[in-house]
N, C-alpha and C. Protein backbone atom coordinates (compact mmCIF):
# COMPACT_ATOMS: atom_id res chain seq x y z
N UNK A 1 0.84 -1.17 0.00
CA UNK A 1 0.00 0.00 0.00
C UNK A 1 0.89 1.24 0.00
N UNK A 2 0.36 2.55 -0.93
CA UNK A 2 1.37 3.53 -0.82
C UNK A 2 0.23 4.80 0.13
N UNK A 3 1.94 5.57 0.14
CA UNK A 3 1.30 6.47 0.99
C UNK A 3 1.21 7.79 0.45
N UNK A 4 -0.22 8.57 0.05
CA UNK A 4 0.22 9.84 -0.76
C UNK A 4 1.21 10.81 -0.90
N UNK A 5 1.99 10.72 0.65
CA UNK A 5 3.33 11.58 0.84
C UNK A 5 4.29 11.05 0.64
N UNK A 6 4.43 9.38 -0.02
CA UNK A 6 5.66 9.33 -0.37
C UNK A 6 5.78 9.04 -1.40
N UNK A 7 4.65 8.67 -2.66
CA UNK A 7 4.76 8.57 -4.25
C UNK A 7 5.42 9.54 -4.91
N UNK A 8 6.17 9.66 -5.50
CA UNK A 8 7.13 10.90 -6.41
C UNK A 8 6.09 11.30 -7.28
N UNK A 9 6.20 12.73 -7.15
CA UNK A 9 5.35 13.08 -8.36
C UNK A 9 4.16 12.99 -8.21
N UNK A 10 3.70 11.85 -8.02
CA UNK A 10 1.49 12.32 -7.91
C UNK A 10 1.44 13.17 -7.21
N UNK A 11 0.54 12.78 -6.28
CA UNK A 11 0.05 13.42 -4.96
C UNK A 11 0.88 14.06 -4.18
N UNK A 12 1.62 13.63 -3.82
CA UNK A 12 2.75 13.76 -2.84
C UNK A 12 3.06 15.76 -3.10
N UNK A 13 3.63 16.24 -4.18
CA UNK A 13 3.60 17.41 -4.85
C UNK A 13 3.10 18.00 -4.05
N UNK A 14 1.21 17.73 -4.45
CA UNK A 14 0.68 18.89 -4.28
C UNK A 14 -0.21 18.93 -2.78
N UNK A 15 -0.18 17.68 -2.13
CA UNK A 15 -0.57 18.06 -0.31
C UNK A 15 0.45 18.11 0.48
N UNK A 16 0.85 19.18 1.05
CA UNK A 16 1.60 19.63 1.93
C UNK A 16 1.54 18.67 2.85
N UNK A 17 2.78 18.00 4.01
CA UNK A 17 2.74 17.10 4.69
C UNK A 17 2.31 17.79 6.09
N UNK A 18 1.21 17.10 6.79
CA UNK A 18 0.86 17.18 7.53
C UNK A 18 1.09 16.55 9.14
N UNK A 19 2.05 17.27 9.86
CA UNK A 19 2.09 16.49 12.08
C UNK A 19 1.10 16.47 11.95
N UNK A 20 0.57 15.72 13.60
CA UNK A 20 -0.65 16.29 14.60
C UNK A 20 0.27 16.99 15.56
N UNK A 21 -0.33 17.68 16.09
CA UNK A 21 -0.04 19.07 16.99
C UNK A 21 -0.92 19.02 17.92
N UNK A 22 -1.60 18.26 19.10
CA UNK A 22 -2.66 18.85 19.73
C UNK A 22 -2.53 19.62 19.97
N UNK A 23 -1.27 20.93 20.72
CA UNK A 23 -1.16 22.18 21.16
C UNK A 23 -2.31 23.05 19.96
N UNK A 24 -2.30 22.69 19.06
CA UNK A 24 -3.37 23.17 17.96
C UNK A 24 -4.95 23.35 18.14
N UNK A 25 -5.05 22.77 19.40
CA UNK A 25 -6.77 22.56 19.07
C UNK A 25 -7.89 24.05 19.25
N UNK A 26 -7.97 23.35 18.56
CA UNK A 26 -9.65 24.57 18.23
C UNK A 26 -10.72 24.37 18.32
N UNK A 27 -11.43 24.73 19.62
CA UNK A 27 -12.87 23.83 19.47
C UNK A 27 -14.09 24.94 19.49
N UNK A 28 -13.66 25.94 18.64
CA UNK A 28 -14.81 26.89 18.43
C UNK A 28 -15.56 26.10 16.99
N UNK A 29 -16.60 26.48 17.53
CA UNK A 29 -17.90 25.81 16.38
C UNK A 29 -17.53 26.32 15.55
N UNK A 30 -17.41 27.83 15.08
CA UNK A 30 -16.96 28.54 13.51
C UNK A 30 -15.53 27.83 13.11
N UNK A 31 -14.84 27.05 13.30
CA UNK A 31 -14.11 26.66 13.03
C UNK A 31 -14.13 25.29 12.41
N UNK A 32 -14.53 24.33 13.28
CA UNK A 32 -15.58 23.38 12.45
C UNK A 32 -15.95 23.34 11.40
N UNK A 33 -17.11 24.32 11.33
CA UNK A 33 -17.83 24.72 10.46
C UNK A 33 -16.93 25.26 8.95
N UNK A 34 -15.79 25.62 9.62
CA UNK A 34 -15.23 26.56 8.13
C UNK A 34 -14.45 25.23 7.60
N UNK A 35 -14.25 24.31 8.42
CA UNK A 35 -13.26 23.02 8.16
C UNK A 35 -14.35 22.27 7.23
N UNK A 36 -15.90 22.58 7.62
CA UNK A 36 -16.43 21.07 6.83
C UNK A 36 -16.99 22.17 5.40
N UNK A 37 -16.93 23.92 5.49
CA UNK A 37 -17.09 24.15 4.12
C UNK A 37 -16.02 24.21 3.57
N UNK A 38 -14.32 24.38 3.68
CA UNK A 38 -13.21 23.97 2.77
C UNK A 38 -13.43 22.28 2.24
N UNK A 39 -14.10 21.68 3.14
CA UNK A 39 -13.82 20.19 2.43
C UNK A 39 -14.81 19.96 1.79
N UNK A 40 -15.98 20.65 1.46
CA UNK A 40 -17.17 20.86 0.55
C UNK A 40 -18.00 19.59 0.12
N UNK A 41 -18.13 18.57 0.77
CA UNK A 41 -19.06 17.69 0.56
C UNK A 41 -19.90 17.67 2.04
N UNK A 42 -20.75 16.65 1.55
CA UNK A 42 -21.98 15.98 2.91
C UNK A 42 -21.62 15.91 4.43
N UNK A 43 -22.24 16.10 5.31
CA UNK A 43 -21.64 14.76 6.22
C UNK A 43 -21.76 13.81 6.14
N UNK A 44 -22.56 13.42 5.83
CA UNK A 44 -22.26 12.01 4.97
C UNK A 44 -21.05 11.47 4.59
N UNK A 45 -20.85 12.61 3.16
CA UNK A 45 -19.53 11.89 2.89
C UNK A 45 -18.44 12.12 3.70
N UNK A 46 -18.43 12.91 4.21
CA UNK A 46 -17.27 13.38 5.42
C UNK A 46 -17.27 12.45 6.42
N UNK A 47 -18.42 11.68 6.86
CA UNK A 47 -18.19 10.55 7.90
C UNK A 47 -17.76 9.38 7.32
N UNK A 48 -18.11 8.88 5.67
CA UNK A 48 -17.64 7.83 5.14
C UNK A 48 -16.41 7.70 4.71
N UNK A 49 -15.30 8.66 4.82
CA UNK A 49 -14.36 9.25 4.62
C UNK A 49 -13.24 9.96 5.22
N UNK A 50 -14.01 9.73 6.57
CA UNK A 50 -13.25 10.09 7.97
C UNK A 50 -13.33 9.19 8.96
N UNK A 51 -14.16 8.41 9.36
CA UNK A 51 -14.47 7.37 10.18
C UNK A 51 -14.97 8.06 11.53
N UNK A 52 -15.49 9.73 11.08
CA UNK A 52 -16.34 10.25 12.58
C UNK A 52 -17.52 10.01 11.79
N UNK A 53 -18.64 9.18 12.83
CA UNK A 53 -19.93 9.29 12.41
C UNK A 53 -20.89 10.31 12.08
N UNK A 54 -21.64 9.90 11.42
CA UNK A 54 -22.59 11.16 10.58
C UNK A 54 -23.11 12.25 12.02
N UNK A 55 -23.75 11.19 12.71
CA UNK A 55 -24.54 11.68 14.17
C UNK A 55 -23.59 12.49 14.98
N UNK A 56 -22.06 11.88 15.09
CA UNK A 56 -21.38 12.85 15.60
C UNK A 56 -21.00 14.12 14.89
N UNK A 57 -20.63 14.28 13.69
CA UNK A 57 -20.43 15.13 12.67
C UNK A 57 -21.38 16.37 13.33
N UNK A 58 -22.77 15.89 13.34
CA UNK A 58 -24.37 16.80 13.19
C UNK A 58 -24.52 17.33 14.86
N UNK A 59 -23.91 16.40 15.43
CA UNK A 59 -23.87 17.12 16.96
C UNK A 59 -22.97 18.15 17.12
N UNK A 60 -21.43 18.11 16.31
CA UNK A 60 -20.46 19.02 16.15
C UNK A 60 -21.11 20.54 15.76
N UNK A 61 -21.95 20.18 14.28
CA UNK A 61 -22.25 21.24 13.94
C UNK A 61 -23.10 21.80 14.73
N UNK A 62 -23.87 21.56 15.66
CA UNK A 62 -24.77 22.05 16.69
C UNK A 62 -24.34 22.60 17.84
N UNK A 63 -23.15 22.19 18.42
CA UNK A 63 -22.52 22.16 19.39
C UNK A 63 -22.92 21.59 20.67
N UNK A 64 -23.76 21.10 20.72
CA UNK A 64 -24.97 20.45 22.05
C UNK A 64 -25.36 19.51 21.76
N UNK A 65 -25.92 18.95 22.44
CA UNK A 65 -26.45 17.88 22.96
C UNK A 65 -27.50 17.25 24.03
N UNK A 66 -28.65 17.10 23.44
CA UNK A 66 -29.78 16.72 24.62
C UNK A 66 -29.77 15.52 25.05
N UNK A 67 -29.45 15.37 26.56
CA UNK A 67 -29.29 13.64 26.76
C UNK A 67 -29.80 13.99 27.57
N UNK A 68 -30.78 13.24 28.51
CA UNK A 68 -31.54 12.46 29.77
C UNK A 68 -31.55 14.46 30.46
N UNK A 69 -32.38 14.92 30.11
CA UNK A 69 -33.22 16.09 30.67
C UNK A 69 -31.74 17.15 30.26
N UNK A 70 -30.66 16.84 30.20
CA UNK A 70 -29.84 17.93 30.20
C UNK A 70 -28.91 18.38 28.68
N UNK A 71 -28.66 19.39 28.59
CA UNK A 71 -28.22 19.94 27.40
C UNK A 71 -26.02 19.96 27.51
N UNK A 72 -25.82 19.24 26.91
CA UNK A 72 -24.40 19.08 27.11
C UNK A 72 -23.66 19.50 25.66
N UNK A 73 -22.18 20.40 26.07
CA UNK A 73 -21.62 20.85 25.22
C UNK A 73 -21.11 19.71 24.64
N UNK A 74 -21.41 19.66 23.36
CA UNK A 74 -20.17 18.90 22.40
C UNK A 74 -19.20 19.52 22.03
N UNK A 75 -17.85 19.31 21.66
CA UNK A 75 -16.51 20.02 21.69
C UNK A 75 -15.72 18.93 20.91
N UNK A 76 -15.26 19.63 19.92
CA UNK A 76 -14.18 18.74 18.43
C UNK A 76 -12.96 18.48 19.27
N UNK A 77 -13.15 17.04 19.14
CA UNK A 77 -11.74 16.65 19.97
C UNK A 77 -10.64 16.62 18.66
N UNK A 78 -9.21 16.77 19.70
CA UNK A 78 -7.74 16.61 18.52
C UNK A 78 -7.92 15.93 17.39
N UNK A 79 -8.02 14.75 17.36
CA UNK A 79 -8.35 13.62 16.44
C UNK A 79 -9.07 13.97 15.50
N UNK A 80 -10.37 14.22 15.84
CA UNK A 80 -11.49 14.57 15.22
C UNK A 80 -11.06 15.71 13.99
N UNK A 81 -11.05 17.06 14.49
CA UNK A 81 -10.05 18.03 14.02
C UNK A 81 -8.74 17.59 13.11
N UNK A 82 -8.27 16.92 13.36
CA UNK A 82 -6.77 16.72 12.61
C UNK A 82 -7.20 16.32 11.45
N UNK A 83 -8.40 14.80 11.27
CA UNK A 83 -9.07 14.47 10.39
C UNK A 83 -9.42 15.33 9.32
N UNK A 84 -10.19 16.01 9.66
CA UNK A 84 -11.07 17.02 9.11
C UNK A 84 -9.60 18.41 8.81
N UNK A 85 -8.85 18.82 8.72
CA UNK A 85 -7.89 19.67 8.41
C UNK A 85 -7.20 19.01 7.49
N UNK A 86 -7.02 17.19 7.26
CA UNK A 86 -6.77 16.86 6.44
C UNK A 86 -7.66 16.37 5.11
N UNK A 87 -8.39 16.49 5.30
CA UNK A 87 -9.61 16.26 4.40
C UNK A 87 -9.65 17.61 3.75
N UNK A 88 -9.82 18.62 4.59
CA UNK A 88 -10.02 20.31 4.20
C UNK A 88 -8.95 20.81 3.18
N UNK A 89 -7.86 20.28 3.66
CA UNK A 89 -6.37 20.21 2.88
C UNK A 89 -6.55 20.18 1.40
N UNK A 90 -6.87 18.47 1.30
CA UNK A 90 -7.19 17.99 -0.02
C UNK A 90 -8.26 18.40 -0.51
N UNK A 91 -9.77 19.06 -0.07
CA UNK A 91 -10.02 20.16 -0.50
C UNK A 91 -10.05 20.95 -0.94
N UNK A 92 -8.72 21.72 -0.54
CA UNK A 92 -8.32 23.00 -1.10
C UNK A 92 -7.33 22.84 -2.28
N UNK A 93 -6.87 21.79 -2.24
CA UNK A 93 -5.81 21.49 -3.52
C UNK A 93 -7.08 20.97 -4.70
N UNK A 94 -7.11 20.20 -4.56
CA UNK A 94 -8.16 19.48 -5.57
C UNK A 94 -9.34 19.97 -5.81
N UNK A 95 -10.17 20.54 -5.04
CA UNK A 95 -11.56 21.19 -5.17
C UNK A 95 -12.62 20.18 -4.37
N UNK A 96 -13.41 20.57 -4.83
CA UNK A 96 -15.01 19.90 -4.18
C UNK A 96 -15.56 19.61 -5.28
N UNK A 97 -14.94 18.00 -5.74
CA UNK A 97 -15.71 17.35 -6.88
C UNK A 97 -17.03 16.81 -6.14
């Protein structure tokens, strides 16, 4: 199996290589939000394609959560985020076919 950052020439070129950084995290909702319009598809496809579920995706974009009488913040964990910045990435190089 190859890895897009190390094929000569394809891919590799044109996505910038990406750490994780947790010192990075960002868990403002507008941020999110600007991450899942650079990567310009569904949640849908963004969960089939990221391995965060659709339901979690839709709670992100909400920021809350109603469970058993109480309203709880949801908040984009590292992981989650890193995902999605790399998705946003290839995004921005390639477009939103």
């Amino acid at each position: 199996m190859h890895s897009l950052y190390s094929q000569s020439g394809a891919l590799s070129d044109k996505i910038p290589p990406m750490l994780p950084n947790p010192s990075l995290l960002n868990t403002e909702l507008s941020y999110f939000k600007s991450l899942v319009e650079r990567i310009g598809h569904s949640y849908e496809w963004i969960a089939e394609h990221s391995g965060i579920s659709r339901r979690r995706l839709l709670y992100l974009a909400v920021g809350v959560r109603f469970n058993r009488g109480e309203h709880r913040a949801v908040i984009l964990s590292y992981p989650e985020q890193f995902i999605l910045e790399t998705l946003a990435e290839v995004g921005d190089v390639f477009g939103k076919t």
